[in-house]
Protein backbone atom coordinates (compact mmCIF):
# COMPACT_ATOMS: atom_id res chain seq x y z
CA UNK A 1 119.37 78.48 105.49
CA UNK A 2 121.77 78.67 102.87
CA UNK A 3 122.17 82.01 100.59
CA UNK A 4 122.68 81.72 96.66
CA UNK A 5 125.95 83.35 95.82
CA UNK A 6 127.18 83.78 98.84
CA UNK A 7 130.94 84.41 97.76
CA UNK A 8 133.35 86.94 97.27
CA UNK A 9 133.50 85.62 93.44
CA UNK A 10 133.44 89.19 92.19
CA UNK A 11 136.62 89.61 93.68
CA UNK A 12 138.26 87.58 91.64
CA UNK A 13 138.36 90.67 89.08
CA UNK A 14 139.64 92.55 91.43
CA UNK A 15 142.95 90.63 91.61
CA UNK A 16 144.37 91.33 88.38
CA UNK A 17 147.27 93.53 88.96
CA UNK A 18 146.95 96.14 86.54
CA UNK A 19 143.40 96.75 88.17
CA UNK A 20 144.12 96.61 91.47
CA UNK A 21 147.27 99.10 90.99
CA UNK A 22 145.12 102.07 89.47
CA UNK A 23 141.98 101.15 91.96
CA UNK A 24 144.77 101.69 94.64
CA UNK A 25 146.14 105.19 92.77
CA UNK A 26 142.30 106.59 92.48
CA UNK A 27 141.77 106.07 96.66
CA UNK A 28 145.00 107.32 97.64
CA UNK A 29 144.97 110.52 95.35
CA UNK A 30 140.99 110.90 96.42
CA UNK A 31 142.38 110.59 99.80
CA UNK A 32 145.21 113.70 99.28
CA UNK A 33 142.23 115.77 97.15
CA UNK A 34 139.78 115.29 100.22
CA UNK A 35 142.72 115.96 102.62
CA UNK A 36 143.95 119.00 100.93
CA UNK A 37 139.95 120.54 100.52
CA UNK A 38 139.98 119.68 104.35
CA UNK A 39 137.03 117.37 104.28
CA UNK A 40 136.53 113.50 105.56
CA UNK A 41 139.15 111.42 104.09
CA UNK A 42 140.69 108.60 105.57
CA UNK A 43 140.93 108.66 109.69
CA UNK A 44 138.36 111.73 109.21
CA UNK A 45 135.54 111.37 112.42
CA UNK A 46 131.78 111.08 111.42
CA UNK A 47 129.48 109.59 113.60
CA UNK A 48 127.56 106.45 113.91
CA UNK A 49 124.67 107.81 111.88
CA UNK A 50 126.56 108.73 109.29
CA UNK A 51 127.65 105.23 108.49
CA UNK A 52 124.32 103.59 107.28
CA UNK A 53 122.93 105.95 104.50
CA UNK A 54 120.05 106.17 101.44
CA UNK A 55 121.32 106.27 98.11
CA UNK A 56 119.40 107.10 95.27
CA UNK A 57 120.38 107.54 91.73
CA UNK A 58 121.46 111.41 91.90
CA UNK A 59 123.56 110.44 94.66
CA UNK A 60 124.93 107.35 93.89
CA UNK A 61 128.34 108.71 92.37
CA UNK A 62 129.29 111.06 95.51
CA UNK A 63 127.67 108.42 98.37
CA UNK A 64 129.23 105.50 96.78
CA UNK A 65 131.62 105.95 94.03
CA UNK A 66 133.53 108.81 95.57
CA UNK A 67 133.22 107.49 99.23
CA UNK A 68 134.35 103.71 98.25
CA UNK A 69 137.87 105.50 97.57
CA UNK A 70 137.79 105.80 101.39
CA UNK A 71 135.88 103.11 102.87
CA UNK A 72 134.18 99.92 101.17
CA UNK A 73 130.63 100.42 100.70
CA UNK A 74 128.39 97.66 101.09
CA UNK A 75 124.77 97.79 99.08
CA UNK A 76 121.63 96.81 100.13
CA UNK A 77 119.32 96.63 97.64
CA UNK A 78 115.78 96.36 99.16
CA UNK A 79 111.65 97.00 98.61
CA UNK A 80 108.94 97.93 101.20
CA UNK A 81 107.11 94.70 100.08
CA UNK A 82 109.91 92.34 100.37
CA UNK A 83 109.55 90.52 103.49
CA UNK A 84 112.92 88.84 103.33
CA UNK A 85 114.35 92.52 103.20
CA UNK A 86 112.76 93.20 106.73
CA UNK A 87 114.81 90.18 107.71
CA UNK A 88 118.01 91.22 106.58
CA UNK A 89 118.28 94.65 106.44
CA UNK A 90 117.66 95.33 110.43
CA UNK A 91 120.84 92.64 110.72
CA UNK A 92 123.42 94.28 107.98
CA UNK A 93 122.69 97.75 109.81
CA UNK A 94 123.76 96.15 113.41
CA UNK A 95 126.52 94.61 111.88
CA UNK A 96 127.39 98.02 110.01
CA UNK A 97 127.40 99.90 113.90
CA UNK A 98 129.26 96.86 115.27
CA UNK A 99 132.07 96.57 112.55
CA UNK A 100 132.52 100.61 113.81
CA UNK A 101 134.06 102.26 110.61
CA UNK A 102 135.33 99.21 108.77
CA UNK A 103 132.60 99.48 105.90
CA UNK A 104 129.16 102.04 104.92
CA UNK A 105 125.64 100.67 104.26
CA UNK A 106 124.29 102.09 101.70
CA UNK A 107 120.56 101.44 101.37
CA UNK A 108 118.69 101.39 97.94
CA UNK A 109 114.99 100.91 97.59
CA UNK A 110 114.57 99.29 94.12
CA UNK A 111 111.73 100.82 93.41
CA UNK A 112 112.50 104.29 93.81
CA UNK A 113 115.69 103.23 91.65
CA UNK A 114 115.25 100.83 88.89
CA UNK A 115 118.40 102.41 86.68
CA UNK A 116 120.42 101.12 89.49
CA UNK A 117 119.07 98.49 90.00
CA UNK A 118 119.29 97.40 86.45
CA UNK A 119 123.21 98.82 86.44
CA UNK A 120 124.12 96.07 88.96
CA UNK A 121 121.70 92.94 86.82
CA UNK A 122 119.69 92.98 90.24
CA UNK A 123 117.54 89.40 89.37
CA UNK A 124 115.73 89.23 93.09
CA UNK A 125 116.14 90.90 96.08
CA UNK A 126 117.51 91.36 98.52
CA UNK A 127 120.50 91.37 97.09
CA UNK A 128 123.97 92.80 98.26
CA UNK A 129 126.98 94.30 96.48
CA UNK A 130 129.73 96.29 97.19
CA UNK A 131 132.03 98.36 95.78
CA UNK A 132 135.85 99.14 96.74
CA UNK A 133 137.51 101.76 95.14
CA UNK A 134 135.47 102.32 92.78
CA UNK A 135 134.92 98.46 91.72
CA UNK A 136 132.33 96.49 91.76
CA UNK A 137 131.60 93.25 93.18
CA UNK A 138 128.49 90.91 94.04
CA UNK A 139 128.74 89.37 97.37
CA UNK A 140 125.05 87.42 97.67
CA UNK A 141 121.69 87.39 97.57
CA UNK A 142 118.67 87.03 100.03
CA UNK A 143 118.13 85.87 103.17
CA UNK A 144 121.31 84.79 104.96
CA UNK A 145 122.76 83.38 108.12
CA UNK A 146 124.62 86.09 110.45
CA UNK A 147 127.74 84.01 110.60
CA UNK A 148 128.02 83.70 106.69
CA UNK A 149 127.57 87.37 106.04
CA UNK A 150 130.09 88.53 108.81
CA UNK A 151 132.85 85.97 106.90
CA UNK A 152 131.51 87.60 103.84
CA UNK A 153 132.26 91.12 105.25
CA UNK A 154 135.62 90.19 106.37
CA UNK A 155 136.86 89.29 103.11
CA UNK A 156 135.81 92.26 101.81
CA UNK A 157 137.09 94.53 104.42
CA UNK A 158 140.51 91.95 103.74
CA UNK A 159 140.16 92.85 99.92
CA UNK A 160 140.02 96.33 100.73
CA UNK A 161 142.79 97.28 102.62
CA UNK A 162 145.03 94.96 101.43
CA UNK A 163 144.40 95.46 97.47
CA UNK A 164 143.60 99.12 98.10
CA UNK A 165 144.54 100.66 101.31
CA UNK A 166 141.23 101.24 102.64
CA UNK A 167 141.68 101.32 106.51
CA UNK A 168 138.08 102.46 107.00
CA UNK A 169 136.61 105.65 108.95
CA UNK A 170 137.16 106.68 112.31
CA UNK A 171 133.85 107.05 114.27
CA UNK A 172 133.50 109.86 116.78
CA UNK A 173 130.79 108.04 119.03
CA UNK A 174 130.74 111.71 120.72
CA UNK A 175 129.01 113.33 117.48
CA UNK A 176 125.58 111.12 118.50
CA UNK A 177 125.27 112.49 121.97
CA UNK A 178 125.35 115.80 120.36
CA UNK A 179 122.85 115.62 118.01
CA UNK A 180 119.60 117.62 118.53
CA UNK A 181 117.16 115.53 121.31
CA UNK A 182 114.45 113.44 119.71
CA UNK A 183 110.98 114.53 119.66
CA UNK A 184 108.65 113.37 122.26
CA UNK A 185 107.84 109.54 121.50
CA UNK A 186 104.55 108.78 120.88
CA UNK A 187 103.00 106.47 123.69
CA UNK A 188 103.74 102.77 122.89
CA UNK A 189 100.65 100.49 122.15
CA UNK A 190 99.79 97.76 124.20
CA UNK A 191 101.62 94.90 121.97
CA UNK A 192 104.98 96.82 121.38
CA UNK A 193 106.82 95.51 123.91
CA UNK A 194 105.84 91.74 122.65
CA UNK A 195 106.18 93.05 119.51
CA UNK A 196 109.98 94.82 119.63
CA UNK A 197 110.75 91.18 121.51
CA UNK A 198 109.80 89.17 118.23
CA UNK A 199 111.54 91.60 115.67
CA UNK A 200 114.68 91.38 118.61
CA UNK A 201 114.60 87.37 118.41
CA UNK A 202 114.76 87.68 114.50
CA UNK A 203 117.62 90.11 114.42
CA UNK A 204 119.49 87.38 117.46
CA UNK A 205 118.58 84.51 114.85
CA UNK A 206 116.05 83.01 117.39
CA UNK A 207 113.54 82.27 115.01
CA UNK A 208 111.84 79.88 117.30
CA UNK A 209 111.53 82.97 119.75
CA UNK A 210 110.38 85.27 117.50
CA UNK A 211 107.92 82.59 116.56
CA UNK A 212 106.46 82.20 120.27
CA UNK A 213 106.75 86.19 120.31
CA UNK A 214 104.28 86.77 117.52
CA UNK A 215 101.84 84.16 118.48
CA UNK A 216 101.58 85.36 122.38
CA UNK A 217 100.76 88.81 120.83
CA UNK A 218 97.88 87.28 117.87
CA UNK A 219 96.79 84.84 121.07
CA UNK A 220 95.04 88.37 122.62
CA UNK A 221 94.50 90.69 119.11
CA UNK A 222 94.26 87.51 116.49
CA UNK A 223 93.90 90.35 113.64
CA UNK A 224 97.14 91.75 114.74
CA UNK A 225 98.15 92.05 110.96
CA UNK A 226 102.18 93.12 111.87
CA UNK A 227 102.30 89.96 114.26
CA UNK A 228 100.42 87.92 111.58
CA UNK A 229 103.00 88.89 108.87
CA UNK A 230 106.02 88.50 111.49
CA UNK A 231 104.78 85.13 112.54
CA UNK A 232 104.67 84.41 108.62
CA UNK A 233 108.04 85.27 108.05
CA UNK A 234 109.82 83.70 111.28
CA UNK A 235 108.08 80.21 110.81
CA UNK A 236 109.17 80.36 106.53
CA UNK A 237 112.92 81.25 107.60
CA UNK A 238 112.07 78.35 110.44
CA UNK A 239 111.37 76.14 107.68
CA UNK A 240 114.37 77.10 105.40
CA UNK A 241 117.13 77.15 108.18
CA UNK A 242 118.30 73.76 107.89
CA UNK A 243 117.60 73.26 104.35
CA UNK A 244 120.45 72.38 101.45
CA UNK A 245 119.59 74.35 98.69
CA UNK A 246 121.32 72.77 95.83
CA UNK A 247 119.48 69.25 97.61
CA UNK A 248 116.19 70.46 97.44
CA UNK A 249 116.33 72.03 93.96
CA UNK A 250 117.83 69.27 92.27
CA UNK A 251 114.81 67.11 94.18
CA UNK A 252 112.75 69.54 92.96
CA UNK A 253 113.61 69.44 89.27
CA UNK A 254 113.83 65.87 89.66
CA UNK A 255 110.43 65.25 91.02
CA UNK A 256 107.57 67.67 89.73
CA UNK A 257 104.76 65.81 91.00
CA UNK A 258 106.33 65.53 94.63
CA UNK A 259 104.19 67.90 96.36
CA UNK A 260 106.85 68.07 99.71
CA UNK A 261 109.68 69.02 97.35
CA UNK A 262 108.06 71.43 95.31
CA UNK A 263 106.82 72.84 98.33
CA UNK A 264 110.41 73.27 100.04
CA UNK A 265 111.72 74.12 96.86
CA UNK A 266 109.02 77.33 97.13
CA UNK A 267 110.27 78.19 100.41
CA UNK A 268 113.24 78.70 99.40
CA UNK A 269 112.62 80.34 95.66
CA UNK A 270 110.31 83.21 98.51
CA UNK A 271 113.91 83.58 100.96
CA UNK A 272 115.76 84.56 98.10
CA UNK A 273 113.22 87.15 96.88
CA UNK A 274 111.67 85.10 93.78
CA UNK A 275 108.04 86.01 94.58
CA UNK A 276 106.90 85.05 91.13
CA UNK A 277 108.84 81.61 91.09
CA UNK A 278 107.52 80.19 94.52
CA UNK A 279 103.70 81.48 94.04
CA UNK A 280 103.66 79.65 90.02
CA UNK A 281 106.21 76.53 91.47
CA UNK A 282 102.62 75.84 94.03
CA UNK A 283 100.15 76.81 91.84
CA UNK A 284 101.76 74.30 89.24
CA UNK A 285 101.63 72.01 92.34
CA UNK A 286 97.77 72.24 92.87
CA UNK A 287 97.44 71.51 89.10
CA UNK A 288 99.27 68.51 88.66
CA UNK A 289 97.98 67.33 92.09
CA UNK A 290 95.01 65.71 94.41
CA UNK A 291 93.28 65.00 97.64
CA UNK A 292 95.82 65.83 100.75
CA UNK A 293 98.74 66.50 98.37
CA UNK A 294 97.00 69.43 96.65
CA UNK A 295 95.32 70.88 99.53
CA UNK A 296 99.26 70.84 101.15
CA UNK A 297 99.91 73.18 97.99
CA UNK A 298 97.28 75.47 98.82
CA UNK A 299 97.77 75.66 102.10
CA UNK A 300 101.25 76.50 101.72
CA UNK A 301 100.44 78.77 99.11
CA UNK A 302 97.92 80.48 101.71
CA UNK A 303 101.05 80.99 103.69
CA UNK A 304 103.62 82.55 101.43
CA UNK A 305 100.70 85.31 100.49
CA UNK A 306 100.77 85.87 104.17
CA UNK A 307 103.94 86.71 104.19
CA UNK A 308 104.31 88.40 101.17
CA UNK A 309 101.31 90.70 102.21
CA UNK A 310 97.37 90.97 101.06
CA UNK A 311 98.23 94.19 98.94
CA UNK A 312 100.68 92.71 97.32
CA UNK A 313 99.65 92.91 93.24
CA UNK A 314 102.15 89.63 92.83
CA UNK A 315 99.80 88.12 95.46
CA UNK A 316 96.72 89.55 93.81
CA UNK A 317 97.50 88.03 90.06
CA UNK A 318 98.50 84.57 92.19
CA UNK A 319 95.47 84.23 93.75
CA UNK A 320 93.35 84.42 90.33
CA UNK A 321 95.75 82.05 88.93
CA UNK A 322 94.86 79.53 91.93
CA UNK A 323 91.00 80.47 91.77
CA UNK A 324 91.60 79.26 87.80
CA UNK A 325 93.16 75.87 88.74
CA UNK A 326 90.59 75.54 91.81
CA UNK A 327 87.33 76.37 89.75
């Protein structure tokens, strides 16, 4: 599964001297104001926690502006309803704990947030950015393999400390432990532990796990509706994995009444967060199309709702538009 602009392109920008010379002057003097003031700076200790946060708009200049004078902060712009965004999100927060200090999440539901989201030409989500010193940068969007986004984040962690002299935060694994103890946990239901297993396979990139996972958990409680949406979501980024994007658009484009490539060419419009695109690219599909071809449409329209979710209004005004082409 191959992400669409997954590049450190932006950075490119960021290279012209002049630029990179005051960038580096606004860190280091926001390093000596926050040293002087006695507060985090540079080398200051916060904990774990501390280093995956929520950003909305009236925060967004101290959470990210100020702090990316310190550390780079990497963006995740997400939804509730994006399934994708369940995907990813869950991996760029373990990668956040695991890279210790070296960069901050900072989360931001787009709904909640449309200026923002609008500020950074969001087309799709998820989507990632950064920013380093108080720049800018895109660095890709949707779904993406683990090994693509950790190159990704060392480039930018490269960028900023050798451009800007961001060394990153110093994380005082001591400050968890002595945080207040955690309320009583509610009992766990009788599918959690297959559950937890599935959404664990995901985040390992065993998809074919996860897969198995879902389906031993909907083989006892068939109406399971968070297995039937995980097992949704696994078997579409089962399906995209191996894919060449750039292959199976051009195919696509190439071939609008070849039912197999418009429907991998779906697949992968729904990974990148292009709801719209991959619900009208099938209903187009059952249009132009017959017999075993068009039912393969429909079916594989059937699925993306499922993974999208019933409630979905996208999936509500897509399944009129079918019932049109049907009836």
């Amino acid at each position: 599964m191959q992400p669409r602009n997954m590049s450190m392109s932006g950075v490119v920008d960021l290279a012209a001297v002049k630029a990179a010379q005051e960038a580096k002057a606004k860190a280091e003097q926001a390093r000596a104001e926050a040293a002087r003031q006695g507060g985090g700076g540079a080398g200051s200790a916060v904990s774990p926690a501390s280093l995956v946060i929520d950003v909305d708009e009236s925060g967004f200049e101290r959470d990210v502006l100020q702090l990316s004078a310190e550390v780079p902060v990497v963006i995740d712009f997400w939804a509730e309803w994006c399934e994708p965004c369940k995907q990813l999100s869950p991996l760029l927060e373990r990668l956040t704990r695991e890279y210790n200090g070296r960069f901050v999440l900072a989360k931001i539901d787009v709904d909640a947030n449309q200026m923002l989201m609008q500020q950074f030409g969001v087309q799709g989500i998820p989507a990632v950015f950064a920013v380093v010193a108080g720049q800018a940068l895109p660095l890709f969007q949707g779904a993406a393999p683990e090994a693509q986004i950790r190159q990704t984040l060392d480039q930018l962690i490269q960028v900023g400390e050798e451009r800007f002299g961001l060394t990153g935060l110093v994380v005082d694994a001591d400050a968890e432990a002595a945080a207040p103890a955690a309320e009583t946990a509610v009992p766990a239901g009788p599918y959690d532990a297959l559950l937890e297993a599935a959404v664990q396979a995901l985040d390992a990139g065993d998809l074919g796990g996860a897969v198995q996972a879902y389906k031993n958990v909907l083989s006892d409680d068939p109406g399971n509706t968070e297995a039937k949406l995980g097992l949704a979501q696994a078997e579409l980024l089962q399906r995209v994995q191996d894919l060449d994007p750039a292959a199976v658009r051009k195919d696509a484009a190439e071939k609008p009444g070849d039912v197999p490539a418009q429907i991998a060419a779906a697949d992968l419009d729904l990974v990148g967060g292009h709801v719209e695109d991959a619900f009208a690219r099938l209903i187009d599909a059952v249009k132009r199309t017959a017999g075993d071809d068009r039912d393969a449409a429909r079916v594989r329209l059937l699925e993306l709702f499922e993974v999208v979710g019933g409630d979905d209004p996208r999936v509500t005004s897509a399944r009129t538009a079918l019932a049109r082409v049907l009836f």
